[in-house]
C-alpha atoms as a PDB file:
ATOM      1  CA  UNK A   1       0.000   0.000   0.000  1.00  0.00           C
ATOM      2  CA  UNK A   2       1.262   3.295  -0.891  1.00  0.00           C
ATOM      3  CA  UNK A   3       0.236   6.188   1.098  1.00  0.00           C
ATOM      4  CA  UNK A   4      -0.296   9.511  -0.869  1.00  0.00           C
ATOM      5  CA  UNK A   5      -2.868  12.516  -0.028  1.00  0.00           C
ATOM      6  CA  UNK A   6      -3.822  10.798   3.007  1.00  0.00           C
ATOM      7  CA  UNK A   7      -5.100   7.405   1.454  1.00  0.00           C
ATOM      8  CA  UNK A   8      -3.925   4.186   1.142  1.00  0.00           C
ATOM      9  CA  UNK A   9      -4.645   2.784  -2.198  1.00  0.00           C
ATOM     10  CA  UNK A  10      -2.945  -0.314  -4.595  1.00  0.00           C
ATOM     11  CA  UNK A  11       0.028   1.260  -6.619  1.00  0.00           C
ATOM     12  CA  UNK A  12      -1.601   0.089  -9.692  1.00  0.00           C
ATOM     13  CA  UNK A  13      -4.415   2.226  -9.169  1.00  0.00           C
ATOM     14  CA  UNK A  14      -2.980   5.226  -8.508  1.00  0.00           C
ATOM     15  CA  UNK A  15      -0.762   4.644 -11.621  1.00  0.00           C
ATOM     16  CA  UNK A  16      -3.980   3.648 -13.702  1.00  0.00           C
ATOM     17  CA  UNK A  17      -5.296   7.305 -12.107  1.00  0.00           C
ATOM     18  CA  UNK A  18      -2.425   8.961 -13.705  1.00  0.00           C
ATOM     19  CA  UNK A  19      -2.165   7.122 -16.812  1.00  0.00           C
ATOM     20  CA  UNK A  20      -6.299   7.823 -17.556  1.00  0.00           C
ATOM     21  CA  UNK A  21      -5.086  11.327 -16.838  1.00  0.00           C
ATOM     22  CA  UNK A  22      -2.574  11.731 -19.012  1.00  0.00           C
ATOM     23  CA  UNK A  23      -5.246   9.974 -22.014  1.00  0.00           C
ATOM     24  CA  UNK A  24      -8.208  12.371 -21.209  1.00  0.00           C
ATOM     25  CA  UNK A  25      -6.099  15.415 -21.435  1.00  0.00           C
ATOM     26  CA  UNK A  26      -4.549  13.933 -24.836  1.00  0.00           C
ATOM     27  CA  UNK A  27      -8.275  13.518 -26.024  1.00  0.00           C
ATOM     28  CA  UNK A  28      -9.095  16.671 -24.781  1.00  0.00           C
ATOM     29  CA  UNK A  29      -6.445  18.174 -26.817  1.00  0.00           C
ATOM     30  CA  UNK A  30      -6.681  15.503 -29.981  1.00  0.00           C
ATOM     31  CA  UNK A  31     -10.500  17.380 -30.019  1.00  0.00           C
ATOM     32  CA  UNK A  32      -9.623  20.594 -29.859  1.00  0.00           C
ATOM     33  CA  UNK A  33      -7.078  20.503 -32.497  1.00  0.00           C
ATOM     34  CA  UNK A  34      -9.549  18.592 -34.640  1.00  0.00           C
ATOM     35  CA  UNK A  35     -12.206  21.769 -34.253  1.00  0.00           C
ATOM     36  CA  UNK A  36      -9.012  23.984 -35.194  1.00  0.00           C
ATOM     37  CA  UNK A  37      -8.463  22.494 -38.255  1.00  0.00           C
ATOM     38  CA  UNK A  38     -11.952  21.472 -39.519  1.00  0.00           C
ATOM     39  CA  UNK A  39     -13.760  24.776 -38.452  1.00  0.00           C
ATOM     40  CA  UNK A  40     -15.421  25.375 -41.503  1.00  0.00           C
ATOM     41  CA  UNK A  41     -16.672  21.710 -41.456  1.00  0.00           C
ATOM     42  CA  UNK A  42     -17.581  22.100 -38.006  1.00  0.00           C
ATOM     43  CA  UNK A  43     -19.854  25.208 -39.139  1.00  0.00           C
ATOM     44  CA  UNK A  44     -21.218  23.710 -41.831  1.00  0.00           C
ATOM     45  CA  UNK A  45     -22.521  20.549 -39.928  1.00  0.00           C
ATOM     46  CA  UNK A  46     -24.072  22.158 -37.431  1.00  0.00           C
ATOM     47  CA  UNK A  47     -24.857  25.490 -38.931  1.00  0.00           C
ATOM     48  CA  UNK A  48     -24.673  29.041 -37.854  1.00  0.00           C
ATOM     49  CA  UNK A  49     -25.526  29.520 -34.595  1.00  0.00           C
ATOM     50  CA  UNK A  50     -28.045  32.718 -34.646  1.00  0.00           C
ATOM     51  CA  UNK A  51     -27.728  33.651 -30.710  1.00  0.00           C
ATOM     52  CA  UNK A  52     -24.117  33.883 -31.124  1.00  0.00           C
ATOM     53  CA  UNK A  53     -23.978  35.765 -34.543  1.00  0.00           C
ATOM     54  CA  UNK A  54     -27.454  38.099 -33.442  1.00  0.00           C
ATOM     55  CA  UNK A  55     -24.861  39.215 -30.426  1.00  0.00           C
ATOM     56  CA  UNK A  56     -21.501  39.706 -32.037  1.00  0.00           C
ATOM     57  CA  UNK A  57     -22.437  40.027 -35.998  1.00  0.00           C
ATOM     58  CA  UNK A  58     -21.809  37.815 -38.864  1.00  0.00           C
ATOM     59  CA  UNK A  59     -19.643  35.069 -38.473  1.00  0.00           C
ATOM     60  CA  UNK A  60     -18.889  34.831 -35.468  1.00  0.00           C
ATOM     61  CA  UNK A  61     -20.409  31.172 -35.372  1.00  0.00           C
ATOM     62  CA  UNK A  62     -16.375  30.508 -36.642  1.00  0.00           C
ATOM     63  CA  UNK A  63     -15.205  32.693 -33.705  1.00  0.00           C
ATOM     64  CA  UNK A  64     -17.050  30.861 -30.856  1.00  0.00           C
ATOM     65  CA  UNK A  65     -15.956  27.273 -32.216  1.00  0.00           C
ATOM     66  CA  UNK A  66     -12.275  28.730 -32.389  1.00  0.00           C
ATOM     67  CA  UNK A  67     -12.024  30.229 -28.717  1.00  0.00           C
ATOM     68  CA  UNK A  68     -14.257  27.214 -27.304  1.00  0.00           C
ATOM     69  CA  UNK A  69     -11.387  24.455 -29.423  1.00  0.00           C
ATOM     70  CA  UNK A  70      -8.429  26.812 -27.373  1.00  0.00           C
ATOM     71  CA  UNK A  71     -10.459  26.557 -24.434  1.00  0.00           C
ATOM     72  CA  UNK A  72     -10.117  22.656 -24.944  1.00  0.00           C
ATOM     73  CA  UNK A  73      -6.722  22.401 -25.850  1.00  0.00           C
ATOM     74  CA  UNK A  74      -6.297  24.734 -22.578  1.00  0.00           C
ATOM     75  CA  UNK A  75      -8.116  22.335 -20.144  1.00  0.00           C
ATOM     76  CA  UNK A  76      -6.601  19.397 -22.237  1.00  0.00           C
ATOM     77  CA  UNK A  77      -2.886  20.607 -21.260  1.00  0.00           C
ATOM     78  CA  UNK A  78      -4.070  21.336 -17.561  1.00  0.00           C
ATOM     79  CA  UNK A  79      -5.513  17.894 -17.377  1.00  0.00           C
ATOM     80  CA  UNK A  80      -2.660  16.045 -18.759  1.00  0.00           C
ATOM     81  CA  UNK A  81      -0.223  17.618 -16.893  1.00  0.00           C
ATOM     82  CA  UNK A  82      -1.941  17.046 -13.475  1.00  0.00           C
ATOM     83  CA  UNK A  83      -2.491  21.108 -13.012  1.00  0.00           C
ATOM     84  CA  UNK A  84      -6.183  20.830 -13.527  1.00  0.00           C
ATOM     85  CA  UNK A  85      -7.447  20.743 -10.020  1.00  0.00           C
ATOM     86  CA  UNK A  86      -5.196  23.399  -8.524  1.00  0.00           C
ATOM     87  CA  UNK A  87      -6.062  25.699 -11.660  1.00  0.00           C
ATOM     88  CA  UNK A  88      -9.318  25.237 -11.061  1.00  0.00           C
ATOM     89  CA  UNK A  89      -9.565  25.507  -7.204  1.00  0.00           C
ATOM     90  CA  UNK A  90      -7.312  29.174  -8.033  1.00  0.00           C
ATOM     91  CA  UNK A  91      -9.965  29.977 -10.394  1.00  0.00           C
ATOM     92  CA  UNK A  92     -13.296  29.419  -8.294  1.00  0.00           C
ATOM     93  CA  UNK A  93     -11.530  30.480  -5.318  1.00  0.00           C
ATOM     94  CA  UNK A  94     -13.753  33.524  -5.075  1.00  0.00           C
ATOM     95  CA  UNK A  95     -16.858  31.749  -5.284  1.00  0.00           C
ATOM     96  CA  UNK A  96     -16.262  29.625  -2.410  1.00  0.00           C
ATOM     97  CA  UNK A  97     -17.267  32.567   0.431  1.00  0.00           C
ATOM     98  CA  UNK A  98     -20.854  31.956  -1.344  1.00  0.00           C
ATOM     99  CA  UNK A  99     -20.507  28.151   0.075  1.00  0.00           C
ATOM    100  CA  UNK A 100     -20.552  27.625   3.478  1.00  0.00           C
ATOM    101  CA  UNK A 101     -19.862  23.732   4.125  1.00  0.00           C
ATOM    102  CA  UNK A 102     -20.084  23.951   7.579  1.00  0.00           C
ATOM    103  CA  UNK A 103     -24.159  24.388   8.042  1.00  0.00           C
ATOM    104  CA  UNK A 104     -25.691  20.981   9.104  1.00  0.00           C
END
């Protein structure tokens, strides 16, 4: 038994952990690329979104799918590289006065 972050699990499953880790950020990433590259595909399969393009003009529809694929790759590299958690726990940080866990 190994003990890490104050439990006691197998070896092999914290290493499975960290290997499913290391896949779901490389998906992650792997998906994001693939809405990079094939924007215009991605557009014309699921058409213009009219929301988006009635709030920021025409064609932004290509815009949105571009920041949201960074956005992906983004998380992707956080998630791979183990930083996701802390990132995110940094980034909500501010919310967390409007939680109060200690109320029964």
């Amino acid at each position: 038994m190994v003990q890490e972050h104050g439990c006691s699990w197998p070896r092999a499953v914290l290493l499975y952990n960290e290997f499913m880790q290391i896949v779901y950020g490389l998906l992650a990433i792997a998906a994001g690329t693939i809405m990079l590259k094939f924007n215009l595909q991605l557009v014309n399969l699921t058409g213009r979104q009219d929301w988006i393009e009635s709030k920021l003009g025409g064609g932004s529809t290509y815009l949105a799918y571009k920041i949201l694929a960074v956005l992906l790759v983004f998380v992707g590299i956080l998630i791979a590289t183990g930083l996701g958690t802390p990132f995110f726990t940094w980034l909500l940080s501010p919310l967390t006065h409007l939680i109060n866990l200690n109320q029964p």
